[in-house]
Protein backbone atom coordinates (compact mmCIF):
# COMPACT_ATOMS: atom_id res chain seq x y z
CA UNK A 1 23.96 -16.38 -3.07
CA UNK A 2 20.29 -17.61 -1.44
CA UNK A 3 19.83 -16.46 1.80
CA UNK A 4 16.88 -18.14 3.72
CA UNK A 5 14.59 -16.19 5.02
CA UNK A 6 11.95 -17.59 7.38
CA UNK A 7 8.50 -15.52 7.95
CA UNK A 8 5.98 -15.40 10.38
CA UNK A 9 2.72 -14.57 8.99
CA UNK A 10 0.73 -12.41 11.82
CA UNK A 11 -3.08 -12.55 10.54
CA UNK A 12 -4.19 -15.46 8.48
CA UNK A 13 -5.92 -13.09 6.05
CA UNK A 14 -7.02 -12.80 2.09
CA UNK A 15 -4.51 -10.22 1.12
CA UNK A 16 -1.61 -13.11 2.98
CA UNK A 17 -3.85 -16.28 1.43
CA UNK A 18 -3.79 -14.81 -1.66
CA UNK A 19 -0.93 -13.02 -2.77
CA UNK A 20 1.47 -13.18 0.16
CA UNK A 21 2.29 -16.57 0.93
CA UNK A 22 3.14 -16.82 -3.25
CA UNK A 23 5.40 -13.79 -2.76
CA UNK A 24 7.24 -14.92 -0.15
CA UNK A 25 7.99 -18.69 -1.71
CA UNK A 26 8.92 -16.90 -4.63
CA UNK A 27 12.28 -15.83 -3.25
CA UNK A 28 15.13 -18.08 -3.69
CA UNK A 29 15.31 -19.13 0.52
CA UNK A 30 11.59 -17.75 1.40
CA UNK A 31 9.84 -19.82 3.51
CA UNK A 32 6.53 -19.24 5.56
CA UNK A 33 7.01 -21.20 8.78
CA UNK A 34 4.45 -20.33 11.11
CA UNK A 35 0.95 -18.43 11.07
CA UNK A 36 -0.91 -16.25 14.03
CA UNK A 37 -4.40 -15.95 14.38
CA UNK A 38 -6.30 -14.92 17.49
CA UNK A 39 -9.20 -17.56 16.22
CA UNK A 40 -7.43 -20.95 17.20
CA UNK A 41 -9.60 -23.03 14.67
CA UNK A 42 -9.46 -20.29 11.79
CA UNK A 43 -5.38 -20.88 12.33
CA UNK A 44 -5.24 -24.39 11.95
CA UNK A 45 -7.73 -24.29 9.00
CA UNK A 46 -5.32 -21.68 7.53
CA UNK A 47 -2.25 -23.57 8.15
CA UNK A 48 -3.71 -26.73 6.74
CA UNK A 49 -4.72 -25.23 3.69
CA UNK A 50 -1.65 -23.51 2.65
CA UNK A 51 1.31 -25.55 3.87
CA UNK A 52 2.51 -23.87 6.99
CA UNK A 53 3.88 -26.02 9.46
CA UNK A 54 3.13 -24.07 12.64
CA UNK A 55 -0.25 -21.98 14.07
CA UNK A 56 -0.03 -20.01 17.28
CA UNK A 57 -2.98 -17.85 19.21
CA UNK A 58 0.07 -15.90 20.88
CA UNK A 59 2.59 -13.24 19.53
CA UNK A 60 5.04 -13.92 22.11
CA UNK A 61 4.81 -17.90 20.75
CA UNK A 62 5.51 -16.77 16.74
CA UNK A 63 8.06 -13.55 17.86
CA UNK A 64 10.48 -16.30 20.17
CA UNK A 65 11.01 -18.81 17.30
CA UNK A 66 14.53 -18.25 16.05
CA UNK A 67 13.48 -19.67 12.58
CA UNK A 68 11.41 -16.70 11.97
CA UNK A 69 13.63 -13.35 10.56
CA UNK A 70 11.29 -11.60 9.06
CA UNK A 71 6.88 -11.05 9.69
CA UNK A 72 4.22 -10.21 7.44
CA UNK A 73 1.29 -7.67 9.18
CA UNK A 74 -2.10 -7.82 7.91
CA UNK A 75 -3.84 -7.86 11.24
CA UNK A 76 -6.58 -5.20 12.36
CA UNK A 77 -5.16 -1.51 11.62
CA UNK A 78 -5.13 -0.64 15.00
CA UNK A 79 -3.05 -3.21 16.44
CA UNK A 80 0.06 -2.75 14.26
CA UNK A 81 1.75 -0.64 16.18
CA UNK A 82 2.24 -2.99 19.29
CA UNK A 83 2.93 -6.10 16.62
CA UNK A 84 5.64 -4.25 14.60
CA UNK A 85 7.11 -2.89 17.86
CA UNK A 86 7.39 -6.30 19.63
CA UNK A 87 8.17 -7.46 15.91
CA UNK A 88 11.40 -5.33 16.30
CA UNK A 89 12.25 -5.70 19.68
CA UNK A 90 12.45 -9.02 19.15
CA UNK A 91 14.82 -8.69 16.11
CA UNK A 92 12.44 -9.47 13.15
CA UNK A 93 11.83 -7.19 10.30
CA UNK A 94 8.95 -6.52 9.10
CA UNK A 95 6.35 -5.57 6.38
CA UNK A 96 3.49 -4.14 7.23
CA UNK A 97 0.29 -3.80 5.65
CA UNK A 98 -1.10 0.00 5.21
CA UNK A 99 -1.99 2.33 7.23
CA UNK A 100 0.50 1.60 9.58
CA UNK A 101 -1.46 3.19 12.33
CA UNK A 102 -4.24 5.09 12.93
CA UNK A 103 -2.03 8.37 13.72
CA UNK A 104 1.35 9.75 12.29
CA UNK A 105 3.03 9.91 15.66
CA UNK A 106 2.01 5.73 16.02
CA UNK A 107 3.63 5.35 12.78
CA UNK A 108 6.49 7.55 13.34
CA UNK A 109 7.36 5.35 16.73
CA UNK A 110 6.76 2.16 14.74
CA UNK A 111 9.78 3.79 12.11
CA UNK A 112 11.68 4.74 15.36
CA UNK A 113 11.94 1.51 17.16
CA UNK A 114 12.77 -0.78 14.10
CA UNK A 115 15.65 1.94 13.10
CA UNK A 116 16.69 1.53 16.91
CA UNK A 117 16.09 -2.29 16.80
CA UNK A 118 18.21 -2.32 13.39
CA UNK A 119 15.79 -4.39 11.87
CA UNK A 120 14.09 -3.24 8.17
CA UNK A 121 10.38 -1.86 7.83
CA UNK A 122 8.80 -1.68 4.79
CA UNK A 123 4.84 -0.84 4.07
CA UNK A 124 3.07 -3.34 1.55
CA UNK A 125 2.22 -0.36 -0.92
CA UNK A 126 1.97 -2.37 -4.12
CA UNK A 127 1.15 -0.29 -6.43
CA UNK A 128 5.04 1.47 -7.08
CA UNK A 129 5.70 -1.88 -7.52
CA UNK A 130 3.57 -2.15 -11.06
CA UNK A 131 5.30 -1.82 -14.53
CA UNK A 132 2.82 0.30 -15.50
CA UNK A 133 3.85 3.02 -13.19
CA UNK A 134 7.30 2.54 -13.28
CA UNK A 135 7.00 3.30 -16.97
CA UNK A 136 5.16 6.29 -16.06
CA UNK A 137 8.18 7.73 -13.08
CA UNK A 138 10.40 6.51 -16.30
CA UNK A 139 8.59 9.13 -18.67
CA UNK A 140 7.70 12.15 -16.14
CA UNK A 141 11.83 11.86 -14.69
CA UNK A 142 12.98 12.17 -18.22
CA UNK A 143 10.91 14.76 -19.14
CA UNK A 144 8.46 13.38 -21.85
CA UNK A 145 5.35 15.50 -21.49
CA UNK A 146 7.62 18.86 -20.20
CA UNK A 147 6.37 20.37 -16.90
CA UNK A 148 3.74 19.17 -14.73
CA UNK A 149 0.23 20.79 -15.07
CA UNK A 150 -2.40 18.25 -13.27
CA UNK A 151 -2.98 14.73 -12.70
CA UNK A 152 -6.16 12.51 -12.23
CA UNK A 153 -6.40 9.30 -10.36
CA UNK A 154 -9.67 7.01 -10.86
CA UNK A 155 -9.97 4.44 -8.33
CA UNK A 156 -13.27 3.77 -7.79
CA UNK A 157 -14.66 -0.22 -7.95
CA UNK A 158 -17.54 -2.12 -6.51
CA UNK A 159 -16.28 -4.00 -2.84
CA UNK A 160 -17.37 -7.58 -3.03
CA UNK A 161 -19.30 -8.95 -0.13
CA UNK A 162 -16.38 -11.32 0.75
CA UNK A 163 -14.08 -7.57 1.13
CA UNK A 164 -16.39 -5.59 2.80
CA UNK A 165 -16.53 -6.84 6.64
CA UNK A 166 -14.66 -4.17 8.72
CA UNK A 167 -13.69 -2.24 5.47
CA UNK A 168 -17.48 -1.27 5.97
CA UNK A 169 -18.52 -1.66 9.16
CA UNK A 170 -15.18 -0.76 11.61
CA UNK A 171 -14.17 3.21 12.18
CA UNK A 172 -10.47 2.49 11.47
CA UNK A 173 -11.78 0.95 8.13
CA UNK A 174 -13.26 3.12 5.36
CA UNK A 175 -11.69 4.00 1.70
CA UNK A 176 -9.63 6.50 2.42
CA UNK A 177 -7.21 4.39 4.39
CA UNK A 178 -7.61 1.33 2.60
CA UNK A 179 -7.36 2.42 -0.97
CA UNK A 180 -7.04 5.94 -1.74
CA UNK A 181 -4.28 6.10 0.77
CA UNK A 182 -2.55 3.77 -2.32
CA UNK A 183 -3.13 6.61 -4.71
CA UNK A 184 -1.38 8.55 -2.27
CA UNK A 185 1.68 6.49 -2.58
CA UNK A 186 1.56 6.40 -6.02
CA UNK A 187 1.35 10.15 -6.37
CA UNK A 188 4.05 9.98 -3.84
CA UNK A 189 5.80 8.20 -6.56
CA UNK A 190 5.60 8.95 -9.83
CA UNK A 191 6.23 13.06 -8.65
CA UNK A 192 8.71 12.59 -6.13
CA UNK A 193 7.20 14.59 -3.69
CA UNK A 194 4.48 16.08 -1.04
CA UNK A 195 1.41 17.36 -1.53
CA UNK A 196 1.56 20.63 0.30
CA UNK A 197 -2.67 20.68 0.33
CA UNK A 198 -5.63 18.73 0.36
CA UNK A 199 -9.40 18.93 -0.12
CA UNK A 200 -12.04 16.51 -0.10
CA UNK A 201 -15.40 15.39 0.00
CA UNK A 202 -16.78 11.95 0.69
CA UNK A 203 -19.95 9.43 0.22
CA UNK A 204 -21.32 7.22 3.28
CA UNK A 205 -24.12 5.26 3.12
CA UNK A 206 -24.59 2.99 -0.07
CA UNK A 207 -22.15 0.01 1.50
CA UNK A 208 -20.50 1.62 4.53
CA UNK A 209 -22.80 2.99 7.67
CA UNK A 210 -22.16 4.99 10.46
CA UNK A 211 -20.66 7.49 8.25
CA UNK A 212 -17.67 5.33 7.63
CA UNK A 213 -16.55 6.87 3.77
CA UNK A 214 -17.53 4.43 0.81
CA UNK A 215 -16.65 6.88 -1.88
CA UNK A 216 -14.43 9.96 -2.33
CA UNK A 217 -13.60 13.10 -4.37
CA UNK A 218 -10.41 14.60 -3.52
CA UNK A 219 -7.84 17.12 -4.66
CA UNK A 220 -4.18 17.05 -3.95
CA UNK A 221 -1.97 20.74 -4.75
CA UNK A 222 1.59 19.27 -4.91
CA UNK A 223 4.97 21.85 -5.46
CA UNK A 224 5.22 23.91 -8.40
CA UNK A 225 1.07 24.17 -8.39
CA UNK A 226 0.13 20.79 -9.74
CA UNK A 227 -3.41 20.15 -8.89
CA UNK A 228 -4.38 16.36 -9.04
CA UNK A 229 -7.93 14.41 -8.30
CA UNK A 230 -8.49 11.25 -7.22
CA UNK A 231 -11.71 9.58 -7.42
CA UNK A 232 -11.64 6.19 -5.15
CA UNK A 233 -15.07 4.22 -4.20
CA UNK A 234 -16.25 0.88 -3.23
CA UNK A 235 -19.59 1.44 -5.02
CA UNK A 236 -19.13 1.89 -8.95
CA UNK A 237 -19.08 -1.15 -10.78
CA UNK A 238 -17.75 -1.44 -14.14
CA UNK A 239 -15.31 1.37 -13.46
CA UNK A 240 -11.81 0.66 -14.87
CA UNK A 241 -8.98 1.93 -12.93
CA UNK A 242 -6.42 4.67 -14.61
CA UNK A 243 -4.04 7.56 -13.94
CA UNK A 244 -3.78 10.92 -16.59
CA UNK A 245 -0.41 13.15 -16.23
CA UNK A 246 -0.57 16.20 -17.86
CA UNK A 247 2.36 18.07 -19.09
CA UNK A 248 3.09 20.66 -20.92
CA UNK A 249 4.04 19.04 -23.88
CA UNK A 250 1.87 15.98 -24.00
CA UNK A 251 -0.94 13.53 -21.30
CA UNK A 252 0.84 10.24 -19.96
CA UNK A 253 -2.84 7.67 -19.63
CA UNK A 254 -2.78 4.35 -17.69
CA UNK A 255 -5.22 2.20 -17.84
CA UNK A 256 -6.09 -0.55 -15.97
CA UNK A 257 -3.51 0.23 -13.77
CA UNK A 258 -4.75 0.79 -10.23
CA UNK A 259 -4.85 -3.34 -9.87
CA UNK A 260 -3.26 -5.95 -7.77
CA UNK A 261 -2.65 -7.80 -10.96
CA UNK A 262 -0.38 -7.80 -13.70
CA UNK A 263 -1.91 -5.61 -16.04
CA UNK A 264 -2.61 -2.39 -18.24
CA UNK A 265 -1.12 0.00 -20.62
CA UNK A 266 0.66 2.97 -21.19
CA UNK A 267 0.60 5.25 -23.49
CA UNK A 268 1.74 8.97 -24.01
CA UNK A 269 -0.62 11.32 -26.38
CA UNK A 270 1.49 14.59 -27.92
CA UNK A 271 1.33 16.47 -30.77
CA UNK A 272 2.29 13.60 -32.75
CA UNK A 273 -0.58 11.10 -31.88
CA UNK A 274 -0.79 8.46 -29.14
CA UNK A 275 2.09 6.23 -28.67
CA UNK A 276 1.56 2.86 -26.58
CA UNK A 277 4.53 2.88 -24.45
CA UNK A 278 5.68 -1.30 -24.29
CA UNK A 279 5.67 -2.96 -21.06
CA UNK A 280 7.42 -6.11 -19.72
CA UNK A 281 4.44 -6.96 -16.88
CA UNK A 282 5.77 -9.38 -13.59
CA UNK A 283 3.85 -9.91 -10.45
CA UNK A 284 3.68 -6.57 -7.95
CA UNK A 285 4.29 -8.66 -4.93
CA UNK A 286 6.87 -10.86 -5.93
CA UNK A 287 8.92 -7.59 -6.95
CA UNK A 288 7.98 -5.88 -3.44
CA UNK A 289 8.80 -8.62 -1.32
CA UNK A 290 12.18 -9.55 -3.79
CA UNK A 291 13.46 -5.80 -2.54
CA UNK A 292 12.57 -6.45 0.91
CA UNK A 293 14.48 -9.67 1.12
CA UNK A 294 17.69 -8.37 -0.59
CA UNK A 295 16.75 -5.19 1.95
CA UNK A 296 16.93 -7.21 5.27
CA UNK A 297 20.23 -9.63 3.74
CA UNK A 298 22.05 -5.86 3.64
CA UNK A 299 21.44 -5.16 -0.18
CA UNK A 300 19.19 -1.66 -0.98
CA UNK A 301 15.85 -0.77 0.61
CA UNK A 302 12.13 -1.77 0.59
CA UNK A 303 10.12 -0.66 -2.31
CA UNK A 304 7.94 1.33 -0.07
CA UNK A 305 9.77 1.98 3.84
CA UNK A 306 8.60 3.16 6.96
CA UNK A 307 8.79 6.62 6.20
CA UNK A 308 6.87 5.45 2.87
CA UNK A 309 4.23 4.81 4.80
CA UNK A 310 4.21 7.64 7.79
CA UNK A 311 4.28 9.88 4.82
CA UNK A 312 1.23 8.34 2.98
CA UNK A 313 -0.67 8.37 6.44
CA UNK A 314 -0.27 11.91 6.89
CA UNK A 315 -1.81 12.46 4.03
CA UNK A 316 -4.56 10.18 3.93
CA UNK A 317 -5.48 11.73 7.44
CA UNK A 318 -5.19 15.12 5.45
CA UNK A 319 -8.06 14.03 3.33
CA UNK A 320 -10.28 12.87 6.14
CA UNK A 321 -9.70 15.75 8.04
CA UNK A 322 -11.12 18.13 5.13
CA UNK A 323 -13.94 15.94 4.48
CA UNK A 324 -15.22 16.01 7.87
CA UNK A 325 -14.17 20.02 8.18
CA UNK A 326 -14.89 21.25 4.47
CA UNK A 327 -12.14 22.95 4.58
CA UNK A 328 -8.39 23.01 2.77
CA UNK A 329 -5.97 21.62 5.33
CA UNK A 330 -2.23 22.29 4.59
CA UNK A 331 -0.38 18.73 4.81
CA UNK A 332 2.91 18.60 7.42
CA UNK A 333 4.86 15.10 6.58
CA UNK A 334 7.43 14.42 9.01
């Protein structure tokens, strides 16, 4: 049965432009009917250009239409807590872009008040969403490589002039909480579980100033002693994207798999050679935003909830903290 679902889009930004506004027409009854943008003219111009009936300066304006269930964040990171709070108290779900906030207690309210509200939360991580690293929870849960040894995360591309803006410039921007905090989530995952630990070092100063971080080295110790590192950067070009799982019986390898898009391989190397693993590839966000629909109509959960995200923010913060300490900060997630 189709159930319509109206959205409110609240930040006429790229990531909404373009990969959102696809995701959400993609479900059978998903319509975007109304856009907010504190920029009046950049509104319009965004409405116009993608088919959205109605623009609005004012929260309160997009929040009181009753053809609106559900809203899409991707405003500043600092003012999602008030929009997904007056999001909820209002009645509309929502999904929110990552981090949710700038602290884990602003999160944790934000998870509070929609589970008070009764209305769904879920955080845009994307990347759980992938085939390729569904494959990969497929082959760790059912044992392929044995035990868990140590992992390694490369995320490190060059930031395009047209993404750097406050990813650059702004203090609640940096890439620790706009991408590695992704290989967070991912870790999150594919292990089903918390780092206990983390440890980190960071680079400022080739794209980012101010000592905002353009570039990271980090290590996460998870239960049972699994050490993983994560590379993540917005100054390496040419740098493909991958995970490595080592196990006691065999290395899981992804490449190309720390992408928005449809892509990469899988493949498990043991003492029989390297096998490609085959994968059926579909759009990330059309998948995320298909669970949060049947989520909010009463049918399963969110790819990625609320707690999803408080969790991944803890840890993120985790990594900051030992950059700007140098030391090994145990990690708490509530």
């Amino acid at each position: 049965m189709t159930h319509p679902t109206g959205w409110g889009l609240i930040g006429a930004s790229n990531v909404a432009r373009e990969w959102i506004i696809d995701a959400i027409r993609a479900q059978p009854g998903g319509e975007v009917r109304a856009v907010l943008s504190n920029d009046a003219g950049r509104g319009a111009a965004f409405a116009q250009a993608n088919g959205i009936a109605h623009h609005t300066t004012s929260l309160q304006d997009l929040l009181s239409r009753r053809d609106i269930d559900a809203v899409y964040i991707s405003t500043g990171n600092r003012l999602h807590v008030e929009q997904t709070i007056a999001a909820a108290r209002a009645g509309k779900h929502v999904m929110c872009e990552k981090p949710l906030a700038l602290s884990v207690e602003d999160a944790s309210e934000m998870v509070r008040v929609c589970n008070h509200a009764g209305v769904v939360l879920g955080t845009n991580h994307h990347l759980r969403n992938a085939a390729t690293h569904m494959a990969i929870h497929g082959l760790i849960e059912d044992g392929r490589i044995g035990g868990l040894i140590a992992a390694r995360v490369f995320h490190a591309n060059f930031l395009s002039a047209a993404l750097q803006g406050w990813r650059v410039n702004d203090q609640d921007g940096g890439v620790i909480l706009d991408s590695t905090i992704h290989d967070i989530d991912t870790l999150r995952f594919l292990f089903d579980e918390n780092p206990v630990s983390a440890f980190a070092m960071t680079q400022s100063g080739r794209l980012a100033r101010d000592g905002i971080e353009d570039g990271i080295m980090a290590v996460l110790r998870f239960p049972g002693d699994v050490l993983v590192q994560i590379h993540g950067g917005y100054t390496t070009p040419f740098s493909p994207g991958g995970i490595e799982i080592m196990g006691e019986r065999g290395i899981i390898v992804g490449r190309d798999c720390m992408s928005q898009r449809p892509i990469g391989t899988v493949s498990v190397r043991d003492a029989d050679g390297e096998h490609e693993i085959p994968l059926k590839h579909h759009n990330l966000y059309h998948r995320a935003f298909g669970l949060f629909t049947s989520a909010i109509h009463g049918d399963g959960r969110p790819a990625a909830t609320g707690e999803d995200g408080v969790a991944s923010l803890a840890i993120a913060l985790a990594l900051r903290e030992s950059a700007r300490t140098g030391r090994e900060i145990g990690i708490n997630v509530p």
